[in-house]
Protein backbone atom coordinates (compact mmCIF):
# COMPACT_ATOMS: atom_id res chain seq x y z
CA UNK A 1 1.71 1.67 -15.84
CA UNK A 2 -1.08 0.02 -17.71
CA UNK A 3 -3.95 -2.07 -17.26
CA UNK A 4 -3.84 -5.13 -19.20
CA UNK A 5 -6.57 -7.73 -19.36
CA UNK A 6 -5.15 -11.53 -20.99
CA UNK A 7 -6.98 -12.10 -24.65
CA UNK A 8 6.23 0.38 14.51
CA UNK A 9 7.68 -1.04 17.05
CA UNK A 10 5.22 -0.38 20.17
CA UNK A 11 6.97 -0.33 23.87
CA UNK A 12 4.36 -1.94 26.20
CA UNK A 13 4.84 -1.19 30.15
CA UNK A 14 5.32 -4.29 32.62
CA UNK A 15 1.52 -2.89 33.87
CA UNK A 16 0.72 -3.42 30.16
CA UNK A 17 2.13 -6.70 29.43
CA UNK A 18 0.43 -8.17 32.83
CA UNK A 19 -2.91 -6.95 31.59
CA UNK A 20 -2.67 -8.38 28.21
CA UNK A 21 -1.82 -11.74 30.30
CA UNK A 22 -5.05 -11.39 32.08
CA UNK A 23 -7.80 -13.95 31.20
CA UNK A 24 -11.13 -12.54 29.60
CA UNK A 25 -13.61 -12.80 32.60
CA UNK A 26 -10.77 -10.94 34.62
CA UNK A 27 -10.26 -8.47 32.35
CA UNK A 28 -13.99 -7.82 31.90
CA UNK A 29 -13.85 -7.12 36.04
CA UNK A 30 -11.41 -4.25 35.70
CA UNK A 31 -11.44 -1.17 37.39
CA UNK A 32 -11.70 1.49 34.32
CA UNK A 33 -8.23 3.20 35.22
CA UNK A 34 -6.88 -0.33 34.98
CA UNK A 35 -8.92 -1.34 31.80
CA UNK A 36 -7.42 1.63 30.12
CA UNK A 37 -3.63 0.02 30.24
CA UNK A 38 -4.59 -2.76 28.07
CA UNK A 39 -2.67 -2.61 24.99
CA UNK A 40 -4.85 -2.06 21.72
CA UNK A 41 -4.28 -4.16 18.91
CA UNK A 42 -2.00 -3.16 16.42
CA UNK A 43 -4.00 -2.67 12.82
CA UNK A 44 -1.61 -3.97 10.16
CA UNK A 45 -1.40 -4.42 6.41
CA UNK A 46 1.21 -6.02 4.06
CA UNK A 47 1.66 -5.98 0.88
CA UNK A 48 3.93 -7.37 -1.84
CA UNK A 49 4.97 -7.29 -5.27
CA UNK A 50 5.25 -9.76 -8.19
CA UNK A 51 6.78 -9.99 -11.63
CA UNK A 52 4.98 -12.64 -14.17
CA UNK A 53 8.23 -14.50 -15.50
CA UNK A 54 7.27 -17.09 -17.90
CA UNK A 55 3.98 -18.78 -17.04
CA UNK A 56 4.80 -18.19 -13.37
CA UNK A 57 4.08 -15.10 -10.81
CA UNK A 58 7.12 -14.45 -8.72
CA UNK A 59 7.57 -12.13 -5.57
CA UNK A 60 9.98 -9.80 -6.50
CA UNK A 61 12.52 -7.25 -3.82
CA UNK A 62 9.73 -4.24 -3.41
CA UNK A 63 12.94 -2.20 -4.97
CA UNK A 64 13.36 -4.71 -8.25
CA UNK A 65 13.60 -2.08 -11.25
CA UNK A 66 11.66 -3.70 -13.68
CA UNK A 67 11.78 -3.68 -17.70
CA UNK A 68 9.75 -1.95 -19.73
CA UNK A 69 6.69 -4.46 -20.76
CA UNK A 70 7.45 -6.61 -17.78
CA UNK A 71 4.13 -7.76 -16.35
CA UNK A 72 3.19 -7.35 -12.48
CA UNK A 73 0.82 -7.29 -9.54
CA UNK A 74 0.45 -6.63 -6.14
CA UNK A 75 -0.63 -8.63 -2.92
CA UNK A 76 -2.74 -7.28 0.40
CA UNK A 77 -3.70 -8.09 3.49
CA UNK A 78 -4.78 -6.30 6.63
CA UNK A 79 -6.19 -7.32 9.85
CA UNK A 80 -9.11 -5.19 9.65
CA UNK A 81 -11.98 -4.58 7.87
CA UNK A 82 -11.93 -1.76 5.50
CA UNK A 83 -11.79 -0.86 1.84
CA UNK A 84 -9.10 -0.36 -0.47
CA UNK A 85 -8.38 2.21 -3.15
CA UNK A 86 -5.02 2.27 -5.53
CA UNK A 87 -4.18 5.30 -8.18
CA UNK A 88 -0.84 5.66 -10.40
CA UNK A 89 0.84 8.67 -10.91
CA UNK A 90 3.16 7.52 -13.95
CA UNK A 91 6.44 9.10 -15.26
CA UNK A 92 4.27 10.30 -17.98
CA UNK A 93 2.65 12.74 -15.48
CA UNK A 94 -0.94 10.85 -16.11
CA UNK A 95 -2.93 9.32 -13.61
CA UNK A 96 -4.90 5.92 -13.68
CA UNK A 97 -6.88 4.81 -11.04
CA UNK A 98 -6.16 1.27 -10.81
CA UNK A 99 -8.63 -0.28 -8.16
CA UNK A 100 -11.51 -0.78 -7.94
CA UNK A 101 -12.09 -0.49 -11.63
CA UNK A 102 -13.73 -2.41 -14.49
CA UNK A 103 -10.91 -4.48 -15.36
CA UNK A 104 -9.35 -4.70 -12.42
CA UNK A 105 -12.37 -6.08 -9.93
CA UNK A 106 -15.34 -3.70 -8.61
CA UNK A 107 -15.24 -5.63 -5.41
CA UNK A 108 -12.55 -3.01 -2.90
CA UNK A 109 -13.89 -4.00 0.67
CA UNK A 110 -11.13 -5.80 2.26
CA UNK A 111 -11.50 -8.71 5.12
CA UNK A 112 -9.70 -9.36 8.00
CA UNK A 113 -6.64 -11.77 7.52
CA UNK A 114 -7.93 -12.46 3.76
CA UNK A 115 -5.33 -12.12 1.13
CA UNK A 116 -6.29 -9.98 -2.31
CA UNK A 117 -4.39 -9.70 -5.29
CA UNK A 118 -4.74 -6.86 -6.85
CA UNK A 119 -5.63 -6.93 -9.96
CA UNK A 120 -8.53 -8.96 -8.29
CA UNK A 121 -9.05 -10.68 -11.61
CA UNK A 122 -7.26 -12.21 -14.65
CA UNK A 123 -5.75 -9.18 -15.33
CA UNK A 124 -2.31 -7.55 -14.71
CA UNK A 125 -0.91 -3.80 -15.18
CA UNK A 126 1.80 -3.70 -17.54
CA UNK A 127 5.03 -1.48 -17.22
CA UNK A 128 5.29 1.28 -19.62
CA UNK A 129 5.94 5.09 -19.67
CA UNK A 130 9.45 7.29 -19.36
CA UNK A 131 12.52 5.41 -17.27
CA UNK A 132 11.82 6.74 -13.69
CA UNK A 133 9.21 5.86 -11.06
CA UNK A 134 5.55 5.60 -10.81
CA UNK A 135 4.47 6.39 -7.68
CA UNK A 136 1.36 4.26 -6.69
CA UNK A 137 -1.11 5.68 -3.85
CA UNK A 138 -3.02 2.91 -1.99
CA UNK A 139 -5.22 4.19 0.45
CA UNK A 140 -7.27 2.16 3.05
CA UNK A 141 -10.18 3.70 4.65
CA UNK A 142 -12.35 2.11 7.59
CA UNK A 143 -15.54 3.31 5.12
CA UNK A 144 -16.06 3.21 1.78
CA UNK A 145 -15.63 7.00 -0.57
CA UNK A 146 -18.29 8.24 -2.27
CA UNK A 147 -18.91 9.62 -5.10
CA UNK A 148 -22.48 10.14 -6.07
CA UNK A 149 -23.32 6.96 -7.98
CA UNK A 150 -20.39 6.11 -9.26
CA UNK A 151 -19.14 3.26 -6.96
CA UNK A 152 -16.27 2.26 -9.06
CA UNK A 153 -14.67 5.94 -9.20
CA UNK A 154 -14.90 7.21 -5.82
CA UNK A 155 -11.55 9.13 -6.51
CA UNK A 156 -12.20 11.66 -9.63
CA UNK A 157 -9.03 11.38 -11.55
CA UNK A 158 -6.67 14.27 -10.93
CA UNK A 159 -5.96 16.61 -14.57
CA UNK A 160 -2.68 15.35 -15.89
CA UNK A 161 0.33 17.67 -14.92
CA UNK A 162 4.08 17.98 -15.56
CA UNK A 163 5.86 14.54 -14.95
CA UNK A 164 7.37 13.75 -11.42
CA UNK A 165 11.22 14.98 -11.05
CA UNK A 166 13.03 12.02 -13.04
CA UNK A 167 15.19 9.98 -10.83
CA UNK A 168 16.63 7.31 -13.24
CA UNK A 169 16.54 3.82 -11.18
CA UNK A 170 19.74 2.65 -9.93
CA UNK A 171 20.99 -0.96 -9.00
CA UNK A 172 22.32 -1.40 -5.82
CA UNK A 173 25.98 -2.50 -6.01
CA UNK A 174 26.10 -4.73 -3.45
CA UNK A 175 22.75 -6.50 -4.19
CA UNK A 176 23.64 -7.09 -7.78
CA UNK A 177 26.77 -8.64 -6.73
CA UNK A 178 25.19 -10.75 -4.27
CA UNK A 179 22.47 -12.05 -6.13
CA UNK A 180 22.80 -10.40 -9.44
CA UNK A 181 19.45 -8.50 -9.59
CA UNK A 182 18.69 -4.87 -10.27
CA UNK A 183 17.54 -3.29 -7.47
CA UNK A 184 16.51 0.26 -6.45
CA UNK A 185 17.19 1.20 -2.71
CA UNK A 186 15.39 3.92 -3.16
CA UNK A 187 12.09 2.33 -4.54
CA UNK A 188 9.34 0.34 -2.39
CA UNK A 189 6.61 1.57 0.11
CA UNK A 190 7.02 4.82 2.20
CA UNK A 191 5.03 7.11 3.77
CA UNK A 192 3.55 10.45 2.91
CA UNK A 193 5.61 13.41 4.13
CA UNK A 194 4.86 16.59 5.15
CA UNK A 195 6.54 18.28 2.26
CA UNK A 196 5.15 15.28 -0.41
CA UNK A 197 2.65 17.12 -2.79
CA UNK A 198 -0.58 15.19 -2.40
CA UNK A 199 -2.57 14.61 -5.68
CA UNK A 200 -6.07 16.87 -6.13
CA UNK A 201 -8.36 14.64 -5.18
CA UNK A 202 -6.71 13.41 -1.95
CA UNK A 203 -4.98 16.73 -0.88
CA UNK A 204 -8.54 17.62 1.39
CA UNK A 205 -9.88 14.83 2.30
CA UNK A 206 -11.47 15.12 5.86
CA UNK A 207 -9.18 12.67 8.22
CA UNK A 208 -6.18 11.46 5.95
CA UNK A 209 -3.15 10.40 7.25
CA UNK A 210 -0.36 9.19 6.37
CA UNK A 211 2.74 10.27 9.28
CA UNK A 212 1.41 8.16 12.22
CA UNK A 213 2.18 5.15 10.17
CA UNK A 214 4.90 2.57 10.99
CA UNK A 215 6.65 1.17 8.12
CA UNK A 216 8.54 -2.06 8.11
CA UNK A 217 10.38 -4.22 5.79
CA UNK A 218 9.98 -7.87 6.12
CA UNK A 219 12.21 -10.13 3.62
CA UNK A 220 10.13 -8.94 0.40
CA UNK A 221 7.36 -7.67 2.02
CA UNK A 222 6.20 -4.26 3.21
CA UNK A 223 4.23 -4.20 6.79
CA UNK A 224 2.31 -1.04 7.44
CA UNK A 225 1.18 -0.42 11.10
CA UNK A 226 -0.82 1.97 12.63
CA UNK A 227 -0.61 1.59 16.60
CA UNK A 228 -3.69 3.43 17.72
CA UNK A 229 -7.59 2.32 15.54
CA UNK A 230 -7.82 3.72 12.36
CA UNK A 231 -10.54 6.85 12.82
CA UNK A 232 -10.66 7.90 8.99
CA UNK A 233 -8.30 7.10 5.59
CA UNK A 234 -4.96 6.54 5.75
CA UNK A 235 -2.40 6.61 2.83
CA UNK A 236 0.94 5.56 1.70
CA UNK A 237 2.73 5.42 -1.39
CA UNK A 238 4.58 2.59 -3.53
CA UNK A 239 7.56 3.62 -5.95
CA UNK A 240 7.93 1.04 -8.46
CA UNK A 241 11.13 1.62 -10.22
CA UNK A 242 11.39 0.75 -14.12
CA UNK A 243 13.83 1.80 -17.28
């Protein structure tokens, strides 16, 4: 995938769901045993995808298996504060970081409740490479990565290596029946496994996680969860499916 630039489910006690009723003065007057029942707030992010058809972005089912050339970009939001970093690992076995960068926007910190599209400017990434999957890394981090001075590569590309296993995209029967559009069941946002080979430059990175996550599909939209406060990066992977 190329840049191109234009010429959980969280089971609350009944002792929890009375303290969360509790108005602020009272709850500021609790005993610290019974402060400690009050349910944390979830931290959540979603994100989308969409396909430029014509003069017109559309979202697209996180699964669609696109056409090579076909032009797309991604939504976020979260309701935290933090910042956001996105890589490609593409069926040529390449990697491209693809925010922040140059063309993409320098600008990664992320807002509570604000919506980004990312690319953050005019630009788009463009669908290229072998039939398969890219598999896109966006990791979210309560502080920002450094990297000596070089703010807008905080992530030193990993060396190129042998392609990911080819798994030629497959429609889903009953989905192109229904509303006659290719799309992979087996693409879209999941988490990082314990067995999932991590790339170089995120395989040691003090406080990554990935398998506390929750992972939820929402019409066609991904919501990511984490149920206790995010204490260092977390990361989760996107399989965009193309022929």
């Amino acid at each position: 995938m190329k840049i191109i630039l234009p010429l959980l489910i969280v089971v609350c006690s009944l002792a929890a769901q009375d303290a969360a009723r509790l108005a602020p003065q009272d709850a500021a007057h609790l005993a610290p045993q019974d402060a400690a029942i009050i349910p944390q707030p979830v931290q959540r992010m979603e994100i989308s995808l969409e396909r430029q058809d014509g003069n017109q972005w559309k979202t697209v089912d996180p699964g669609f298996v696109f056409e090579s050339g076909d032009r797309v970009r991604f939504r976020f939001r979260s309701n935290f504060d933090g910042y956001l970093y996105v890589m490609d690992y593409g069926t040529s076995g390449s990697y491209s970081i693809l925010f922040p960068h140059e063309e993409t926007g320098r600008e990664n910190r992320i807002a509570e409740g604000k919506e980004y599209q990312i690319p953050a400017t005019k630009a788009w990434f463009r669908i290229s490479g072998p039939p398969g999957h890219d598999i896109v890394y966006w990791l979210v981090s309560p502080l920002a990565l450094e990297n000596g001075n070089d703010a807008l590569s905080p992530l030193p590309l990993p060396r190129p290596k042998q392609p990911p296993k080819i798994l030629i995209p497959r429609c889903d029967d009953a989905i192109f029946r229904a509303r006659g559009e290719c799309v992979d069941s087996g693409a879209g946002l999941r988490g990082i496994t314990e067995t999932d080979a991590l790339p170089e430059n995120m395989k040691d990175m003090p406080g990554l996680k990935s398998r506390e996550l929750v992972i939820m599909r929402k019409e066609d939209r991904f919501l990511v969860s984490s149920p206790v406060p995010l204490s260092g990066p977390i990361l989760y992977q996107f399989r965009l499916a193309h022929k």
